[in-house]
Protein backbone atom coordinates (compact mmCIF):
# COMPACT_ATOMS: atom_id res chain seq x y z
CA UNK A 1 111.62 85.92 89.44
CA UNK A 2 112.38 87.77 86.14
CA UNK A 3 112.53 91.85 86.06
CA UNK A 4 111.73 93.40 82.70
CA UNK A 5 110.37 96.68 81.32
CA UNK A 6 106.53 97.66 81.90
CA UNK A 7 104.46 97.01 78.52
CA UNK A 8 101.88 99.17 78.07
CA UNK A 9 99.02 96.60 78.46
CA UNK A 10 99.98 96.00 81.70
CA UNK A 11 99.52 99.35 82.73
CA UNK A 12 96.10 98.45 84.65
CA UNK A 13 97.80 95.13 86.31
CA UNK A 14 100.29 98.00 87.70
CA UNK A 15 96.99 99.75 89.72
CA UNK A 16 95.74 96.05 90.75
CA UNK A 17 98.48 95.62 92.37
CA UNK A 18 98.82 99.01 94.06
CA UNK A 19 95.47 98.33 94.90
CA UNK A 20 96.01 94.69 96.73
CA UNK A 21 99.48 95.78 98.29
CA UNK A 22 97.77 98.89 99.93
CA UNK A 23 95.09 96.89 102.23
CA UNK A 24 97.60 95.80 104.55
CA UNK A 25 97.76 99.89 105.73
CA UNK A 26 93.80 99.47 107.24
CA UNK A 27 95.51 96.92 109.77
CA UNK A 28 97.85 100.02 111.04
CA UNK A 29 95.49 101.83 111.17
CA UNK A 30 95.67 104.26 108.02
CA UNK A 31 92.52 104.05 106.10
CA UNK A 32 93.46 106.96 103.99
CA UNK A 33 95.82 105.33 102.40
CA UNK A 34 94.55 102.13 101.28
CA UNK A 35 91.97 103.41 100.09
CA UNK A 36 94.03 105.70 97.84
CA UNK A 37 93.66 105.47 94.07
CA UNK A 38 96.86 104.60 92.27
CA UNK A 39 98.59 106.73 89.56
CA UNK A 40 95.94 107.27 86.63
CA UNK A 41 97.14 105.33 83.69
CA UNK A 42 98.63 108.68 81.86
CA UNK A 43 100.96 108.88 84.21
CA UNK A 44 102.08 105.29 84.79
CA UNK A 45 102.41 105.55 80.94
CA UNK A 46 104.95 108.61 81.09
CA UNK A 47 106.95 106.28 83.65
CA UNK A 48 106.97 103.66 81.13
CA UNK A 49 107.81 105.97 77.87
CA UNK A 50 110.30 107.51 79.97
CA UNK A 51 112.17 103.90 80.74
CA UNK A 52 111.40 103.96 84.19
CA UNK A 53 109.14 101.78 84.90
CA UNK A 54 109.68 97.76 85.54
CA UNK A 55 107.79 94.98 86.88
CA UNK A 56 108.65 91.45 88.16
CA UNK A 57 107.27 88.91 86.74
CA UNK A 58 105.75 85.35 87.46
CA UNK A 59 106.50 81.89 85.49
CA UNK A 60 103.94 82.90 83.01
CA UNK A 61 105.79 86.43 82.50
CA UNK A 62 102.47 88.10 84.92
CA UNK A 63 103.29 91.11 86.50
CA UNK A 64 103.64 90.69 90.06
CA UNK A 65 105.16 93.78 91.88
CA UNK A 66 106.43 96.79 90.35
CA UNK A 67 108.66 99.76 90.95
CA UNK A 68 107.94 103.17 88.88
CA UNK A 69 111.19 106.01 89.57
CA UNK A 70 111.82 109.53 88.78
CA UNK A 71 115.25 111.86 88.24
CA UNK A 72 115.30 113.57 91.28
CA UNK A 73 118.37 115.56 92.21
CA UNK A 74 120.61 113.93 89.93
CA UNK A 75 119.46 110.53 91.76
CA UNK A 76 116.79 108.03 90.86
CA UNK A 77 114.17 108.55 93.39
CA UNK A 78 111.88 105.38 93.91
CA UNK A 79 108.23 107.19 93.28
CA UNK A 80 106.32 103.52 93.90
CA UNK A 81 107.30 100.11 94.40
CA UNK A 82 104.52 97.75 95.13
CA UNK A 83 104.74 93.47 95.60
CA UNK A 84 101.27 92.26 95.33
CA UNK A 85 99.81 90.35 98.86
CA UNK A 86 100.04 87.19 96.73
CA UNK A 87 103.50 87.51 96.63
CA UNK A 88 105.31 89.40 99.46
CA UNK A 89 107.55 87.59 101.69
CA UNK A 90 109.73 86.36 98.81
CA UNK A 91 112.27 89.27 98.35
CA UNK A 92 110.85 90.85 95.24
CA UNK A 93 110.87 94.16 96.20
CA UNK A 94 114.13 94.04 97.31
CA UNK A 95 115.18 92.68 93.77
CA UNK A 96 113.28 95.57 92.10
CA UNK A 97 115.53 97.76 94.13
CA UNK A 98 118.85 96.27 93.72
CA UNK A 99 117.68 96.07 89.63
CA UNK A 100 117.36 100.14 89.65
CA UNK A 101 120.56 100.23 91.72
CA UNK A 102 122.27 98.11 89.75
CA UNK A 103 121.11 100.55 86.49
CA UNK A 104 121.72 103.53 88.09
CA UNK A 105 125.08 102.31 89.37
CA UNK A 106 125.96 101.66 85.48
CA UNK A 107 124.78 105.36 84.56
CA UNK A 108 127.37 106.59 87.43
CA UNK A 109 124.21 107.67 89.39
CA UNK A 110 125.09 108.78 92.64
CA UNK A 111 122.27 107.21 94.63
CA UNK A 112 118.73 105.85 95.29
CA UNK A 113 116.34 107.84 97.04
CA UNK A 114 112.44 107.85 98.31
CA UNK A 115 110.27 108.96 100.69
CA UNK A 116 108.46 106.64 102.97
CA UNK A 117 106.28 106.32 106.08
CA UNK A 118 108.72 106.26 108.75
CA UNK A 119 106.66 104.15 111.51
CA UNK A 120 105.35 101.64 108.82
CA UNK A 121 107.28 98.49 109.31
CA UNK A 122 107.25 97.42 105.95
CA UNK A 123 108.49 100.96 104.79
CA UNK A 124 111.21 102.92 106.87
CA UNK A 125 112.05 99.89 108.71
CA UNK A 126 112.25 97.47 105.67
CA UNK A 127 114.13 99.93 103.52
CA UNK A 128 116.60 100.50 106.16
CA UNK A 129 117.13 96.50 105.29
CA UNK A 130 117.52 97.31 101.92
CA UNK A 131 120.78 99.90 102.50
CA UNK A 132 118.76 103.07 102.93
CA UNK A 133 119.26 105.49 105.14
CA UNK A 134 117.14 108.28 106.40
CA UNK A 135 118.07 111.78 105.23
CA UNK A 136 118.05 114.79 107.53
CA UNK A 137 115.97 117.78 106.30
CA UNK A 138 119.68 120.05 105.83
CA UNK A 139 120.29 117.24 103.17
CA UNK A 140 117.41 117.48 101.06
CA UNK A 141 118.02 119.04 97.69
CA UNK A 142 115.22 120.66 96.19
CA UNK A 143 113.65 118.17 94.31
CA UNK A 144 113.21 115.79 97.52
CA UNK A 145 111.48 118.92 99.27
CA UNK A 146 109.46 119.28 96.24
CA UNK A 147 108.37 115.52 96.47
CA UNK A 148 107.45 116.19 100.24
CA UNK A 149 105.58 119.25 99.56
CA UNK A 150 103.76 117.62 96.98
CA UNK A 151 103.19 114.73 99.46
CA UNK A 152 102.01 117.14 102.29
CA UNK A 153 99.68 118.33 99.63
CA UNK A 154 98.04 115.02 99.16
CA UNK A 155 97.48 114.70 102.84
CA UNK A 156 100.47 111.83 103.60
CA UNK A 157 102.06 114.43 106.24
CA UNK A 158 99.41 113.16 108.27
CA UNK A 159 101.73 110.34 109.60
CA UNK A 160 105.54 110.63 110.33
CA UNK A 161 107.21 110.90 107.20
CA UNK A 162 110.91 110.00 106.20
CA UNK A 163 113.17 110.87 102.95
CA UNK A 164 115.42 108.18 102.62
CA UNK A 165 118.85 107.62 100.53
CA UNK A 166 120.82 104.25 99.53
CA UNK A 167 124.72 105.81 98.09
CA UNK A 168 125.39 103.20 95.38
């Protein structure tokens, strides 16, 4: 599995697969959120203008998961990362993390963070996997509570919620 930079063109393969990874959440029993529209296209492009945005990539160099991050509190803050059904249970959203450690280790970034549903298993738990760890609400700088406002906002507070940091 190859990681590269987003192209533009495959800015719609980047909702597809938002689209086909969120399903799974009708079988806990959160409608809500897979039926949740991905990031409109503007936006996804600003991730990839902006260098942060990066997708893993199939034998014929097809987009199969991505991960989309912002600068949040002098940390890269995982906004999205998403592993189409097709192709979970092969470690490739673990890679896309480790590949935005491993760049913000080289730009002396301090840490990975995101925010995450904390009684999901394949979020909380899984990331806990991964080398995060969940953040009190005394550590939160104020981009993170920014991020959770915003979330609260868009209705996610309606399940237990968890910010979450990996110190690189």
């Amino acid at each position: 599995m190859r990681i590269r930079s987003v192209l533009i063109g495959e800015l719609p393969l980047l909702q597809d697969i938002e689209r086909a990874a969120g399903l799974c959440f009708r079988d806990v029993g959160m409608p809500e959120v897979a039926d949740d529209e991905p990031l409109p296209l503007d936006e996804l492009a600003g991730y990839q203008r902006s260098g942060l945005a990066w997708v893993a990539v199939d034998d014929a160099d097809a987009p199969v998961a991505y991960l989309i991050a912002d600068r949040v509190d002098g940390n890269l803050h995982v906004e999205q990362v998403s592993v189409h059904p097709d192709s979970a249970h092969r470690r490739i959203g673990r890679a896309l993390l480790d590949h935005l450690a491993a760049l913000a280790a080289a730009e002396a970034v301090p840490a990975l963070t995101l925010t995450t549903f904390a009684e999901v298993p394949w979020n909380a738990p899984y990331y806990e996997r991964c080398g995060f760890e969940p953040l009190d609400e005394e550590a939160l700088g104020p981009g993170l509570r920014a991020v959770r406002a915003r979330e609260a906002s868009h209705g996610l507070n309606r399940w237990p919620r968890v910010c979450m940091r990996r110190t690189l």
